[in-house]
Protein backbone atom coordinates (compact mmCIF):
# COMPACT_ATOMS: atom_id res chain seq x y z
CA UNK A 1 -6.60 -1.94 -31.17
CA UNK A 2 -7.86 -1.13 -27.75
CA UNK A 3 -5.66 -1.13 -24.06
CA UNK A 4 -7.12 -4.49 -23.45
CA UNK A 5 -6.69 -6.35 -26.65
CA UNK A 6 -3.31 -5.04 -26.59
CA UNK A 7 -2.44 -6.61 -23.02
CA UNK A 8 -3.88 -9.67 -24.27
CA UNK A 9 -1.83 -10.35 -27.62
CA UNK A 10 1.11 -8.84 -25.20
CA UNK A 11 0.67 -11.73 -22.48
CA UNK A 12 0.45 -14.41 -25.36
CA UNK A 13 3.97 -13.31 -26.65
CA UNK A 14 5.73 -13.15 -23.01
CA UNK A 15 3.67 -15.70 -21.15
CA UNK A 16 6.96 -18.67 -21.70
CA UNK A 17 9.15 -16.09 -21.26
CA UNK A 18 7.27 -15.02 -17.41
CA UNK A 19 7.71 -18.82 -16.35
CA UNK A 20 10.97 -19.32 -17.70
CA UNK A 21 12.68 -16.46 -15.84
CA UNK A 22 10.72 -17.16 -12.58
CA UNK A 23 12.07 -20.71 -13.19
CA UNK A 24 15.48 -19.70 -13.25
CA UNK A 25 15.36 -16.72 -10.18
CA UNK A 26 13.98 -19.89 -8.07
CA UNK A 27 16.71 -22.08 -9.03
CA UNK A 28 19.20 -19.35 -7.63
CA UNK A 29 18.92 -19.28 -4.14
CA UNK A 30 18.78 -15.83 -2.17
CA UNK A 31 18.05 -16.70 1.01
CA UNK A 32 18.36 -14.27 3.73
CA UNK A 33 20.50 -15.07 6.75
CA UNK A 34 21.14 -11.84 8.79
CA UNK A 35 23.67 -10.63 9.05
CA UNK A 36 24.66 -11.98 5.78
CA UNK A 37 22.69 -12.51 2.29
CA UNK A 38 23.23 -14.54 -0.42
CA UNK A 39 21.49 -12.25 -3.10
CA UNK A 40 24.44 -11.82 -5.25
CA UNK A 41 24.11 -14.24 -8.22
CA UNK A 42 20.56 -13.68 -8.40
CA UNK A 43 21.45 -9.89 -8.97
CA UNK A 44 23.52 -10.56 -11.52
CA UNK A 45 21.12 -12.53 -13.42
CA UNK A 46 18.68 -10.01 -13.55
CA UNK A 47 21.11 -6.70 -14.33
CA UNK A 48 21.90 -8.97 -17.34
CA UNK A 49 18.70 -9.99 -18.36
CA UNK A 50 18.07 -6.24 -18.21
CA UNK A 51 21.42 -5.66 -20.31
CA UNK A 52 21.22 -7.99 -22.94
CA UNK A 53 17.87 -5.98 -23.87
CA UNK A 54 19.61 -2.77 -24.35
CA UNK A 55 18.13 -1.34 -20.48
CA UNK A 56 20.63 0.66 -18.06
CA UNK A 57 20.85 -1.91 -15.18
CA UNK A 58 22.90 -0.61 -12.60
CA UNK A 59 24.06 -2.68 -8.99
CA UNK A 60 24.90 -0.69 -6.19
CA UNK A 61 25.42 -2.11 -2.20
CA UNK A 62 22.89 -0.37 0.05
CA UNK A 63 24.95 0.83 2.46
CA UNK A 64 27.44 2.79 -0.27
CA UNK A 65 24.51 5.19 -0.93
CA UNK A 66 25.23 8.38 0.62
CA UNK A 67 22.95 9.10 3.61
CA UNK A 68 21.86 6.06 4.57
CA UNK A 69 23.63 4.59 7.37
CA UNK A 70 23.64 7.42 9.09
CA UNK A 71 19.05 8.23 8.63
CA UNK A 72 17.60 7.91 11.69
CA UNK A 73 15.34 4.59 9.78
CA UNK A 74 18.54 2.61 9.15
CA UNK A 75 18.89 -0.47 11.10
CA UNK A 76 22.79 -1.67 11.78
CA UNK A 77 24.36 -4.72 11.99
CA UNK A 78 23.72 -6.00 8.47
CA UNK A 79 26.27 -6.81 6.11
CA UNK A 80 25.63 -5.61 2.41
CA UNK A 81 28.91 -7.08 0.67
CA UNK A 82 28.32 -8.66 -2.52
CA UNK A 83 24.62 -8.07 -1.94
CA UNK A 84 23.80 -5.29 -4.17
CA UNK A 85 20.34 -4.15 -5.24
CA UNK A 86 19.74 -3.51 -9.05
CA UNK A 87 17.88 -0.46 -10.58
CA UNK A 88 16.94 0.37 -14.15
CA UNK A 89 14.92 3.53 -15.47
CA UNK A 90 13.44 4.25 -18.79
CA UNK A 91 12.60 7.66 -19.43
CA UNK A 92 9.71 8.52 -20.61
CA UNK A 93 8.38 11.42 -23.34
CA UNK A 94 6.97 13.71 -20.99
CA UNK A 95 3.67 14.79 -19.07
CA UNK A 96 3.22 11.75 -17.87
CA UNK A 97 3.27 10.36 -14.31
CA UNK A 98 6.09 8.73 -13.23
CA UNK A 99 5.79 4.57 -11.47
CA UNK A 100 8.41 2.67 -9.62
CA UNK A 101 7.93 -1.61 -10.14
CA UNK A 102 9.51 -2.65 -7.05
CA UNK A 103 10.70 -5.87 -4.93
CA UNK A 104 12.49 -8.02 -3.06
CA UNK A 105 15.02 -10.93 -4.07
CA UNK A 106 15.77 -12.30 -0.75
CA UNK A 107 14.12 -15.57 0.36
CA UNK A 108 13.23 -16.58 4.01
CA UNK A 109 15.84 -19.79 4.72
CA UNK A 110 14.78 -23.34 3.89
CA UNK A 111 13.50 -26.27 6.22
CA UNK A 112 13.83 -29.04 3.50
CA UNK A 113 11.81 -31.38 6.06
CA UNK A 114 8.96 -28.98 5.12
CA UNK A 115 9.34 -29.70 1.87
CA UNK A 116 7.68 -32.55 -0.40
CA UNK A 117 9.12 -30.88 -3.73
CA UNK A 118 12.58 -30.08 -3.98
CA UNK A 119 12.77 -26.29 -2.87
CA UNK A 120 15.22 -25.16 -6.08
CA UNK A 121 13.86 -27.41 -8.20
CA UNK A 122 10.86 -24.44 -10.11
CA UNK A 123 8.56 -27.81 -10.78
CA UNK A 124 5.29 -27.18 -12.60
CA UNK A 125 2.40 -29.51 -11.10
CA UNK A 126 -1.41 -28.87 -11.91
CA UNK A 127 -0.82 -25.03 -12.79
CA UNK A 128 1.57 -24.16 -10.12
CA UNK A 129 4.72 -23.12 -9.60
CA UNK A 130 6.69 -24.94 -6.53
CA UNK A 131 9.98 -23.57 -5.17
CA UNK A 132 11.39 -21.37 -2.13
CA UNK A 133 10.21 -17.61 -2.66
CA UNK A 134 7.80 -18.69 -5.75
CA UNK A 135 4.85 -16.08 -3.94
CA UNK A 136 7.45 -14.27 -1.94
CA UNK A 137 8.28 -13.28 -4.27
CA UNK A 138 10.28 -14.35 -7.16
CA UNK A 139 7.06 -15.10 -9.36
CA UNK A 140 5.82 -11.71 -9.45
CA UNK A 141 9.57 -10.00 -9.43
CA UNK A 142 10.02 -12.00 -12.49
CA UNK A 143 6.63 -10.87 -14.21
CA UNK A 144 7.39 -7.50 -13.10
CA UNK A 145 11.06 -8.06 -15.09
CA UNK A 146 9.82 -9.28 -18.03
CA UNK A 147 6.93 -6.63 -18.14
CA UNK A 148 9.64 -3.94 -17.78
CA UNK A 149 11.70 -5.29 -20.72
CA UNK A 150 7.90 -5.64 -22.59
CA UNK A 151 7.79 -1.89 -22.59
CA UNK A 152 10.85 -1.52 -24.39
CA UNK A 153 10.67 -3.48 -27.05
CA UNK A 154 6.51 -3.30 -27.28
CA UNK A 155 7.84 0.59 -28.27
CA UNK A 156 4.96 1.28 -25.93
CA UNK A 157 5.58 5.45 -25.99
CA UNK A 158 5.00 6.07 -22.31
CA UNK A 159 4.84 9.69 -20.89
CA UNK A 160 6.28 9.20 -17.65
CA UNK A 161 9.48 7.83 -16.23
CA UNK A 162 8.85 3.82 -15.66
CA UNK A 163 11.45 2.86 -12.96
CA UNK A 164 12.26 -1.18 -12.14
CA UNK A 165 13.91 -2.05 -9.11
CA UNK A 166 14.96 -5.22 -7.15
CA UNK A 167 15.89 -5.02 -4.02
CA UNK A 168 17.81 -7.00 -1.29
CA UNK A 169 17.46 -7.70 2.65
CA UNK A 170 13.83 -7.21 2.50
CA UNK A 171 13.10 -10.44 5.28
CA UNK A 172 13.99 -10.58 8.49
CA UNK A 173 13.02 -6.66 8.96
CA UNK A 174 15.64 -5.06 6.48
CA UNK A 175 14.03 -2.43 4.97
CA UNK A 176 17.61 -0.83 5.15
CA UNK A 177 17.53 -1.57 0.73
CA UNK A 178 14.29 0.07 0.50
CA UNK A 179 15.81 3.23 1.84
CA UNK A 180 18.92 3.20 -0.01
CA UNK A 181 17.17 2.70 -3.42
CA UNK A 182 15.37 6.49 -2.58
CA UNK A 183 18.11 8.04 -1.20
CA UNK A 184 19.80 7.23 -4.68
CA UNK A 185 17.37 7.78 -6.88
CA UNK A 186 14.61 9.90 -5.35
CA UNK A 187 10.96 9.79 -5.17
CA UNK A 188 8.62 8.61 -7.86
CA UNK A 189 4.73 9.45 -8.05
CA UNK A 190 3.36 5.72 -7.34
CA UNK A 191 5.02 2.73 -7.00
CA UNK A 192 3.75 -1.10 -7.19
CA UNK A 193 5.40 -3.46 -4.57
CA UNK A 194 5.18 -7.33 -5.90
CA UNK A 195 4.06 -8.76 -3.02
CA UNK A 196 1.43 -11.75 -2.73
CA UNK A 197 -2.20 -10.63 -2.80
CA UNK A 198 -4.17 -13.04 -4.34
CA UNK A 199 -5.04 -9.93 -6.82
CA UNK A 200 -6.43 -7.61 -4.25
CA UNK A 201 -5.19 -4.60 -3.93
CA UNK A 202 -3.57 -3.46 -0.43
CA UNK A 203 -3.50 0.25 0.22
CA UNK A 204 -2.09 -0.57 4.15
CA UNK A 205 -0.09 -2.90 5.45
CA UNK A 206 0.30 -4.33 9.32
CA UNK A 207 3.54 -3.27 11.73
CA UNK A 208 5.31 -5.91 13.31
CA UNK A 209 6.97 -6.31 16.71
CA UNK A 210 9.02 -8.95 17.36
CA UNK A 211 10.21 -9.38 20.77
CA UNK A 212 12.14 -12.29 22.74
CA UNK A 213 11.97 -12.90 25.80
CA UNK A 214 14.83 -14.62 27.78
CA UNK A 215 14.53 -16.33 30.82
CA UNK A 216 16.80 -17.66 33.28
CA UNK A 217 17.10 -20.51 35.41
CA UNK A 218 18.53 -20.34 39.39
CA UNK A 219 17.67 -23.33 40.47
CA UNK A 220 19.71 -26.34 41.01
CA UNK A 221 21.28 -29.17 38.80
CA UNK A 222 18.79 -32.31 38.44
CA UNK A 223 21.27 -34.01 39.92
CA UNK A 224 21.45 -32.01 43.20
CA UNK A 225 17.73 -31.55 43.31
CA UNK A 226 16.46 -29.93 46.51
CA UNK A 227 19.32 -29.00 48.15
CA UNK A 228 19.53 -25.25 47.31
CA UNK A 229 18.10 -23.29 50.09
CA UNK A 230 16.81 -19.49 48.93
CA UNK A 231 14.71 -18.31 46.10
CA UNK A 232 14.70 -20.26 43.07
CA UNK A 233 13.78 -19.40 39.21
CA UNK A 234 13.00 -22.02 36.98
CA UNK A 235 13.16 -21.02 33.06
CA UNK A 236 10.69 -23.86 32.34
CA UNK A 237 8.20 -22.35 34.71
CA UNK A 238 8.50 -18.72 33.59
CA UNK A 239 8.35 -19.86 29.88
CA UNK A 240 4.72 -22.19 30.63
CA UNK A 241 3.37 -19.04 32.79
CA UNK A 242 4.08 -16.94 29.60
CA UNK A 243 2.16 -18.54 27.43
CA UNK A 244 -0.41 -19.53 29.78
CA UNK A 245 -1.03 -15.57 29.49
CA UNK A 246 -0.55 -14.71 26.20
CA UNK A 247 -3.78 -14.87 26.11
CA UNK A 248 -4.42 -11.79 28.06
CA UNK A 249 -2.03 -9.89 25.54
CA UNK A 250 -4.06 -11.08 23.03
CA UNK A 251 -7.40 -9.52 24.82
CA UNK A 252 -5.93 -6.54 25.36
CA UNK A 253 -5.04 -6.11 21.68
CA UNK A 254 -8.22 -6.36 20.78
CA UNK A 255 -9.95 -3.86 22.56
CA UNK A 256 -8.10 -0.86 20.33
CA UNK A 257 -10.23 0.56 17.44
CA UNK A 258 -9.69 -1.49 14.32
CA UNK A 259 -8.31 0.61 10.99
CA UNK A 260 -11.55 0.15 8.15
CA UNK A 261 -9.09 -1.72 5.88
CA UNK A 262 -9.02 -4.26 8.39
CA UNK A 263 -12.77 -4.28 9.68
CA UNK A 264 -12.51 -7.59 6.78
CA UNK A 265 -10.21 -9.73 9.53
CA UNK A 266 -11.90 -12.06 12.20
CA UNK A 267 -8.25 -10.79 14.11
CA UNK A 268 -6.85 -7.89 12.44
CA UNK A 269 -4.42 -7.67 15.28
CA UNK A 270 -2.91 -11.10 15.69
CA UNK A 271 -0.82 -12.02 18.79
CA UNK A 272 1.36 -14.94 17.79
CA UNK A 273 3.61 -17.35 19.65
CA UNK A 274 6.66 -18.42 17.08
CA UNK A 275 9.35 -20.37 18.66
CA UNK A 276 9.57 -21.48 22.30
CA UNK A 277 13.65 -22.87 23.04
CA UNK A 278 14.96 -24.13 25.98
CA UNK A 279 17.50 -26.99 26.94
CA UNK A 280 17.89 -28.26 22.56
CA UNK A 281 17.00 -32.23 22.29
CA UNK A 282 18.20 -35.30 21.53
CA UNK A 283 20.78 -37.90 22.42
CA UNK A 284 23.23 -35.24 21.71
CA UNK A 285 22.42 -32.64 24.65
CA UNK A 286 22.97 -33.99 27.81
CA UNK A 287 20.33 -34.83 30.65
CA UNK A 288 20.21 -31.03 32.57
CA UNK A 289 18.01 -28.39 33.55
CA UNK A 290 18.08 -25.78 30.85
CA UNK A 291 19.90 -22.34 32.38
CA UNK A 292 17.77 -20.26 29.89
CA UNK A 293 14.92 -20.07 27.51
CA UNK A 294 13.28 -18.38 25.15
CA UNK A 295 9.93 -17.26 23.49
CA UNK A 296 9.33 -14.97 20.57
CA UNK A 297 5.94 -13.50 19.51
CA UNK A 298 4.60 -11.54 16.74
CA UNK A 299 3.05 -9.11 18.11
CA UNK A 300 1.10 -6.83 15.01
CA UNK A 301 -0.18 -3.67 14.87
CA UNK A 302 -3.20 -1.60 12.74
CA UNK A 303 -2.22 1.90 10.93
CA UNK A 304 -2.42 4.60 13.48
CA UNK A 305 -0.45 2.48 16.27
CA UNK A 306 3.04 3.76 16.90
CA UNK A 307 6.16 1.53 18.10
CA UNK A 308 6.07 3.08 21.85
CA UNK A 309 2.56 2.29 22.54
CA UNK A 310 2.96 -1.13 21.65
CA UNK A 311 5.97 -1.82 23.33
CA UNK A 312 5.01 -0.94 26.61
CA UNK A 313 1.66 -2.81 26.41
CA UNK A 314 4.31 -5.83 25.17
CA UNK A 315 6.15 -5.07 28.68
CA UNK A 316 3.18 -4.14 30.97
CA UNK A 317 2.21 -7.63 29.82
CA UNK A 318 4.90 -8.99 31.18
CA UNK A 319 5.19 -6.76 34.05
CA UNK A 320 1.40 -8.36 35.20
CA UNK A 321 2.48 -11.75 35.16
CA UNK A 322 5.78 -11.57 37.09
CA UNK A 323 3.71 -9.77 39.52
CA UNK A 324 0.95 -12.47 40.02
CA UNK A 325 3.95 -15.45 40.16
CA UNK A 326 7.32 -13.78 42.12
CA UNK A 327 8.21 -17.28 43.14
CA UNK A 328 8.72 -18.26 39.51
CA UNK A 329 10.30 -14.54 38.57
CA UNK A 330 13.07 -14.56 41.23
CA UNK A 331 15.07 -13.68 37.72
CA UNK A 332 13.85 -10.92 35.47
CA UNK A 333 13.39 -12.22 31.91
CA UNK A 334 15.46 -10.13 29.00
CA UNK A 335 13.09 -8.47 26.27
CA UNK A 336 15.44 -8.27 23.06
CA UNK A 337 14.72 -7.14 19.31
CA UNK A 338 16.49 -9.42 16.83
CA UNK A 339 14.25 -7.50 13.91
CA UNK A 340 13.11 -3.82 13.69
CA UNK A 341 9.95 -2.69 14.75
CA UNK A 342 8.09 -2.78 11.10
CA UNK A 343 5.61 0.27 10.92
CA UNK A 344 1.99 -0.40 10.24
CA UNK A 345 1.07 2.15 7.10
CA UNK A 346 -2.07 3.33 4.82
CA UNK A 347 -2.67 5.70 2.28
CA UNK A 348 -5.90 6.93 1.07
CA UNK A 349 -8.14 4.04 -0.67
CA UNK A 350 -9.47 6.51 -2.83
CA UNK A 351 -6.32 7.98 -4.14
CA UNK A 352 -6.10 7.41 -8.26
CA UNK A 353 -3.28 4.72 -7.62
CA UNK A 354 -5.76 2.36 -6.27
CA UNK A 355 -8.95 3.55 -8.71
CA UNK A 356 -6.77 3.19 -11.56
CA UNK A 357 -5.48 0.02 -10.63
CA UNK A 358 -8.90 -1.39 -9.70
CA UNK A 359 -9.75 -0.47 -13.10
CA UNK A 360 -7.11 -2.42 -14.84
CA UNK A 361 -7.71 -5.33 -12.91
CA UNK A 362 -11.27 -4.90 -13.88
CA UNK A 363 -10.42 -4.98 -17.11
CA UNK A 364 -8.70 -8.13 -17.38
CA UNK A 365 -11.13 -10.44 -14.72
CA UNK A 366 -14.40 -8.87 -15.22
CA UNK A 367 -14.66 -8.07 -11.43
CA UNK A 368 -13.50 -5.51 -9.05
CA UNK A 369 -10.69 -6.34 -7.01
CA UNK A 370 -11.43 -6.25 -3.19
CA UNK A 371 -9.34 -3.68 -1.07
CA UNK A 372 -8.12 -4.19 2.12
CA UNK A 373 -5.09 -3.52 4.41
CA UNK A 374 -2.55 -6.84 3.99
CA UNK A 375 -2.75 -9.28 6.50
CA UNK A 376 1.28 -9.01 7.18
CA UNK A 377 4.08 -6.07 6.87
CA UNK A 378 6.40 -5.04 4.79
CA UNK A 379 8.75 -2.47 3.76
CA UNK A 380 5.81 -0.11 2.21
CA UNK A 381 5.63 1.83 5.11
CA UNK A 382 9.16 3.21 4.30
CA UNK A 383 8.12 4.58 1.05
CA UNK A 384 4.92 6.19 2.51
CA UNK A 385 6.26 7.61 5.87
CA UNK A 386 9.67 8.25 5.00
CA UNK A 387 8.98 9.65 1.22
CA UNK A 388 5.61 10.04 1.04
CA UNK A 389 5.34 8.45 -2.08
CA UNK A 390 1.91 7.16 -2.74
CA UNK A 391 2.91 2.72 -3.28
CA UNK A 392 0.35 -0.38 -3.22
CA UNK A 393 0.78 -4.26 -2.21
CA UNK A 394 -0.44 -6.02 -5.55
CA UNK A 395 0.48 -9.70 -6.81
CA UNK A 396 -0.58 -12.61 -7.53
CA UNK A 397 -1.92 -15.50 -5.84
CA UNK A 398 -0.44 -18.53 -3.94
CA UNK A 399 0.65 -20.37 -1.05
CA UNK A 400 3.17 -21.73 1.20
CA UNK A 401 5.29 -18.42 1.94
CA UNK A 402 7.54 -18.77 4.57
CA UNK A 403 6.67 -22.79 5.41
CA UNK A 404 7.07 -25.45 2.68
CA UNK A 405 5.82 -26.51 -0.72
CA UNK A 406 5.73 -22.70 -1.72
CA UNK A 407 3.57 -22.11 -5.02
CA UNK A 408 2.71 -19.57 -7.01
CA UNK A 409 -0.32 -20.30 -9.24
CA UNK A 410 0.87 -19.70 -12.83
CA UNK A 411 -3.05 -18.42 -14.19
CA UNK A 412 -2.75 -16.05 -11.53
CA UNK A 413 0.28 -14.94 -12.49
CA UNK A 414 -0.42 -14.38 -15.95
CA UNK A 415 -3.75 -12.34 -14.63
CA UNK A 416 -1.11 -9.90 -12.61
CA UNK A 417 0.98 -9.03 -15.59
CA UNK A 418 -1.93 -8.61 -18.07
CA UNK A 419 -3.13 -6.66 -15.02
CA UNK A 420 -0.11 -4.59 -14.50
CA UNK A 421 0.82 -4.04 -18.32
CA UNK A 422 -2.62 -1.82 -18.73
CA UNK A 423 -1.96 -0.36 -14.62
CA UNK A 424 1.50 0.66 -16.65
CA UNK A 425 -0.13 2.45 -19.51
CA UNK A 426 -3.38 4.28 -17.90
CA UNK A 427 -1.06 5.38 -14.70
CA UNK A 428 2.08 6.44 -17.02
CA UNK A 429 -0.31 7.64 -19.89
CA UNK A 430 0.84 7.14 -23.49
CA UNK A 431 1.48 9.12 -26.23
């Protein structure tokens, strides 16, 4: 029987099983509130899953991993207590290359007004898979699972280590997991990270910085209007002269030289605007001039840019338009960093993880997959910059992530496994 017919008669025995455990990982929530996490139970769930088919499954809090609080990448002020990640290895005969399946449990929170399904609920509608974290990524973790437990009792006779790992505290900038799960159990020679890519396959990924600007009010109560003498700073007029220029930061980001996996992107550097904040709403707040607001942008950067470069263009930015309105700056405005700065990352397109891979998926759609650098970031560029360990974006497809109504679309779904099951045995080699 070939690779391919193999896969195939593979998929049809754990295709139920692929849905039913994404089903139940979405119907345990995991959201993600920093400092805190409620990844625990979902944890659990999988280290038995693991257990109950005879695999080592072992849970260990991040920050109890030797080394890690104290590596110049860790980021403080999270809380790992009762938020362990999981990790499971089966060894393999020898001579073979060795491949990490990783990902991330956590969920971004839940605005249920977004929401026209029930966000917990892991409904089924026209070939799609509805609940919180169903492309981000509990859909693919769970393929990923139920692949790794395939291998075992397929008695597929793989030469090199195959390592499965779930981690925690992967939103809102953690990363910290990541880390740990290396400093514990070392490097491997390729690893697959779960995330969304509508089947592509994403060598790079963007950095992120996140900053939020606070800005202060001096001037009077509404009810004493105009009768403070002196300079005045109104938070309302700071925050509407800020994003009357954001548009400037925006030019200026564009002028850099753009990375070839993102020559694909009308904006491969997007500057974003995501909350503005001042004074709340409502017949709850009272009637009064808001003493402070806020803004926070995205602000992302190509492979090749480094955290100090983009900072200061962030704060030249800002420098320009305080200079061009003092009346309105009589207070400076606070730049703070909630989330890390996320480091853009690529490896080599033409390095056998990707050929290999494009291969596979090949295999199982009839057409090459496109490669490109992912239009967001992640916590790849830990593994390549930190460990240089060779790792790819690859999932399946879908919609929603972050917002409401999140889907992943089931076909696509099975695609990625079928995908990842002959990835598994070309990149592993078999005996």
């Amino acid at each position: 029987m070939s690779q391919r017919a193999f896969a195939q008669q593979a998929l049809r025995r754990y295709r139920d099983e692929i849905v039913a455990v994404a089903q139940d990982l979405i119907r345990i929530p995991s959201r993600n509130t920093p400092p805190v996490g409620e990844e625990h139970t979902c944890q659990q769930y999988i280290a038995a899953y693991l257990r109950r088919a005879g695999l080592p499954a072992d849970l260990y809090e991040p920050d109890q991993v030797p080394g890690l609080t104290t590596h110049p990448a860790y980021w403080p002020g999270r809380d790992y207590r009762d938020r362990p990640n999981v990790a499971s290895t089966q060894i393999g005969r020898g001579g073979g290359r060795s491949l990490l399946l990783t990902g991330h449990v956590d969920t971004v929170v839940c605005v249920p007004a977004a929401w026209s399904a029930l966000p917990f609920a892991a409904e089924i509608r026209a070939g799609r898979l509805y609940g919180l974290g169903a492309v981000d990524m509990k859909g693919a973790l769970a393929a990923m699972l139920v692949l790794y437990k395939a291998v075992k009792e397929l008695g597929l006779p793989l030469r090199g280590d195959l390592g499965f790992e779930s981690v925690v505290d992967e939103e809102e900038g953690g990363v910290n997991s990541t880390i740990a799960g290396r400093l514990r159990d070392g490097s491997m020679d390729a690893a697959i990270i779960a995330e969304t890519t509508d089947l592509k396959i994403y060598p790079a990924a963007r950095g992120l910085l996140i900053p939020e600007f606070v800005f202060t009010s001096l001037k009077e109560d509404w009810l004493q209007a105009g009768t403070r003498t002196g300079p005045k700073a109104d938070a309302i007029e700071q925050i509407g002269l800020a994003l009357v220029h954001v548009k400037e930061l925006v030019a200026r980001r564009r002028t850099h030289p753009i990375h070839p996996l993102y020559a694909c992107y009308p904006d491969p550097r997007p500057v974003e605007v995501t909350k503005v904040y001042a004074g709340g709403w409502g017949s709850e707040t009272p009637i009064l001039v808001p003493s402070q607001g806020y803004i926070q942008l995205i602000v992302q950067a190509l492979p090749g840019e480094e955290h100090a470069e983009v900072l200061r263009e962030v704060e030249e930015w800002l420098e320009s338009v305080m200079l061009r309105h003092p009346d309105a700056f009589a207070t400076r405005p606070e730049i703070r960093f909630s989330i890390r700065w996320m480091a853009p990352t690529a490896m080599d397109p033409a390095h056998p993880l990707v050929t290999i891979l494009s291969d596979s998926v090949a295999q199982t759609t009839g057409a090459r997959p496109e490669i490109a650098g992912a239009p967001y970031a992640c916590d790849m560029f830990a593994l390549h910059q930190i460990f240089d360990m060779p790792a790819v974006l690859f999932g399946p497809r879908g919609g929603g992530a972050h917002a409401g109504d999140e889907y992943v679309e089931l076909a696509s779904l099975f695609t990625f496994w079928e995908s990842l099951l002959l990835f598994v045995m070309s990149w592993c080699g078999m005996e």
